[in-house]
Protein backbone atom coordinates (compact mmCIF):
# COMPACT_ATOMS: atom_id res chain seq x y z
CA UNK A 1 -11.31 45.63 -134.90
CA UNK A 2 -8.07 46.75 -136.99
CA UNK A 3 -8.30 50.36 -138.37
CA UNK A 4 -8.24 50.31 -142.30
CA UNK A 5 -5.21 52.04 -144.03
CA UNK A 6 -5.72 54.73 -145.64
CA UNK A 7 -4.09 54.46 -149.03
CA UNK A 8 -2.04 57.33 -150.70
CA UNK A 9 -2.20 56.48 -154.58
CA UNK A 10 1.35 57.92 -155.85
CA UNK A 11 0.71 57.63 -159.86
CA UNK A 12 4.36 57.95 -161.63
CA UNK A 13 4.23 59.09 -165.02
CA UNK A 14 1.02 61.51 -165.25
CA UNK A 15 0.74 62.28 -168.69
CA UNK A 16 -2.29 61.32 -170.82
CA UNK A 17 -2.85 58.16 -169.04
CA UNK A 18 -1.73 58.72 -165.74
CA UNK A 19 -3.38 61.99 -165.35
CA UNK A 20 -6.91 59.86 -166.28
CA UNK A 21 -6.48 57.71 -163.86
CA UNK A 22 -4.90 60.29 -161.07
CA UNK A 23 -8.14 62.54 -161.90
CA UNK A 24 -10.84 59.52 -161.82
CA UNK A 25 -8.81 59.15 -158.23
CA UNK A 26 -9.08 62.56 -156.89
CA UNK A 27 -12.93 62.88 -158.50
CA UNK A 28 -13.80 59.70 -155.93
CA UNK A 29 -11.80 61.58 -153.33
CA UNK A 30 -8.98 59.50 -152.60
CA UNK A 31 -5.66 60.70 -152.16
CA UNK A 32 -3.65 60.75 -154.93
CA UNK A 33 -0.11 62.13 -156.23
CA UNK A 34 1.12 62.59 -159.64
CA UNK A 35 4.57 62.53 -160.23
CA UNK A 36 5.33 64.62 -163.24
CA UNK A 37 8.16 66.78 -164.82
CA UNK A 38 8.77 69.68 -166.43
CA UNK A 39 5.79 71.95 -168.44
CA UNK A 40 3.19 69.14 -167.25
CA UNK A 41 4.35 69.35 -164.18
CA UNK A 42 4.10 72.69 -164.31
CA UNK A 43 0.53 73.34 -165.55
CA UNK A 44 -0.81 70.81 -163.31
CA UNK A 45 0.44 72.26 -160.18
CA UNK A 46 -0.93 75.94 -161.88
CA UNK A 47 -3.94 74.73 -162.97
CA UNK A 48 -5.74 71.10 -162.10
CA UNK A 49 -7.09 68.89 -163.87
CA UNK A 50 -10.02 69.02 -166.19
CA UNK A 51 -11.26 66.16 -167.64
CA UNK A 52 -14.10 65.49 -170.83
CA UNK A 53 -16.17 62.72 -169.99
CA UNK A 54 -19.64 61.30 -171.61
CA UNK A 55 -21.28 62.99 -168.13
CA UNK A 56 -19.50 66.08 -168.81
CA UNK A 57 -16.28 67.60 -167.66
CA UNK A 58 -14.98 67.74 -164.49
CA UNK A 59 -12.31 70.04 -163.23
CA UNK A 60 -9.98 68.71 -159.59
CA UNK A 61 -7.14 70.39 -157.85
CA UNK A 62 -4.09 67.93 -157.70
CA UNK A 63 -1.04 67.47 -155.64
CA UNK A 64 2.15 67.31 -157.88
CA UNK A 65 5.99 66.34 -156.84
CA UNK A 66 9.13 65.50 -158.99
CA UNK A 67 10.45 62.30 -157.52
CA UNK A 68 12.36 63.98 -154.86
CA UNK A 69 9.69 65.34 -153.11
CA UNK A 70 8.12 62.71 -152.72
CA UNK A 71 8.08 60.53 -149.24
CA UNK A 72 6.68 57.01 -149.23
CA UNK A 73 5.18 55.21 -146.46
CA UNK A 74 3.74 51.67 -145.96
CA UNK A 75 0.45 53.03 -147.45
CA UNK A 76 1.62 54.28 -150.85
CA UNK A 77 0.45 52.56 -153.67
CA UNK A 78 2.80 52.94 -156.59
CA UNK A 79 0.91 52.99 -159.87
CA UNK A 80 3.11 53.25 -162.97
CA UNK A 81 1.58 54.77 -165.97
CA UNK A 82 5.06 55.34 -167.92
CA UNK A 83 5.45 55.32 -171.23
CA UNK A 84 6.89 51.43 -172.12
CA UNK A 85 9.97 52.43 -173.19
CA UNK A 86 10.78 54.57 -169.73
CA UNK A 87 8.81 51.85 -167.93
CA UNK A 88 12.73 50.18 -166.74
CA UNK A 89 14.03 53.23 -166.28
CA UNK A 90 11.33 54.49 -163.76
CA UNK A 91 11.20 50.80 -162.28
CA UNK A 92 15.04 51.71 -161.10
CA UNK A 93 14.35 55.06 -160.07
CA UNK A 94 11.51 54.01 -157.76
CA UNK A 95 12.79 50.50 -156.64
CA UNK A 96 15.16 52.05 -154.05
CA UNK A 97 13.46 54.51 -152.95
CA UNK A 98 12.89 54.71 -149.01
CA UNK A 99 9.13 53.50 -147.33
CA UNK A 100 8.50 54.23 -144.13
CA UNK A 101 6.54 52.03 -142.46
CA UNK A 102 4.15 52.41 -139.66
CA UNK A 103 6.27 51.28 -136.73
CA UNK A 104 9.20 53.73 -137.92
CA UNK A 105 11.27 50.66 -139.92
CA UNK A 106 12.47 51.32 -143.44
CA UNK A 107 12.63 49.47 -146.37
CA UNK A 108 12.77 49.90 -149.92
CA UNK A 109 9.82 50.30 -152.51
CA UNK A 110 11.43 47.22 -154.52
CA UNK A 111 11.26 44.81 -151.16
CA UNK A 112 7.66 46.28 -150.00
């Protein structure tokens, strides 16, 4: 029987909406990377994530990189949560960035 992959949810762009659906993520324990800049960046890396939901809040640790830490492999899952008008922008930041896949070839995020 073929092992499963274990998916690595990379969520560019975790603002208000992309920090929702990093944190629903990292609640359900998968793992999950927000890519953020700057004072969010900051404060997530300082302090987590707390969300206010109808159960009640929850508060989870997250991993944070800029774009240059990060390393892709064939089990990323690029989810863009952008802003619409950076949406191109991050589309051609991301689409040649290097994937490594599980037999050691490379491609790029735009071919995989």
């Amino acid at each position: 029987m073929p092992s499963e992959i274990q998916h690595r949810y990379v969520v560019i762009g975790a603002g208000a909406i992309g920090g929702c659906i990093g944190g629903v993520l990292a609640r359900a324990n998968a793992p999950v990377l927000l890519v953020a800049r700057g004072r969010n960046a900051e404060a997530l890396a300082a302090d987590g994530l707390t969300m206010h939901t109808p159960d009640g809040p929850f508060h989870v640790s997250v991993a944070v990189a800029s774009i240059e830490e990060v390393r892709l492999t064939h089990a990323a899952v690029l989810v863009s949560a952008t802003k619409t008008q950076q949406l191109d922008a991050a589309l051609r930041e991301w689409g040649d960035r290097p994937v490594v896949a599980a037999d050691g070839t490379v491609a790029t995020a735009g071919e995989c």
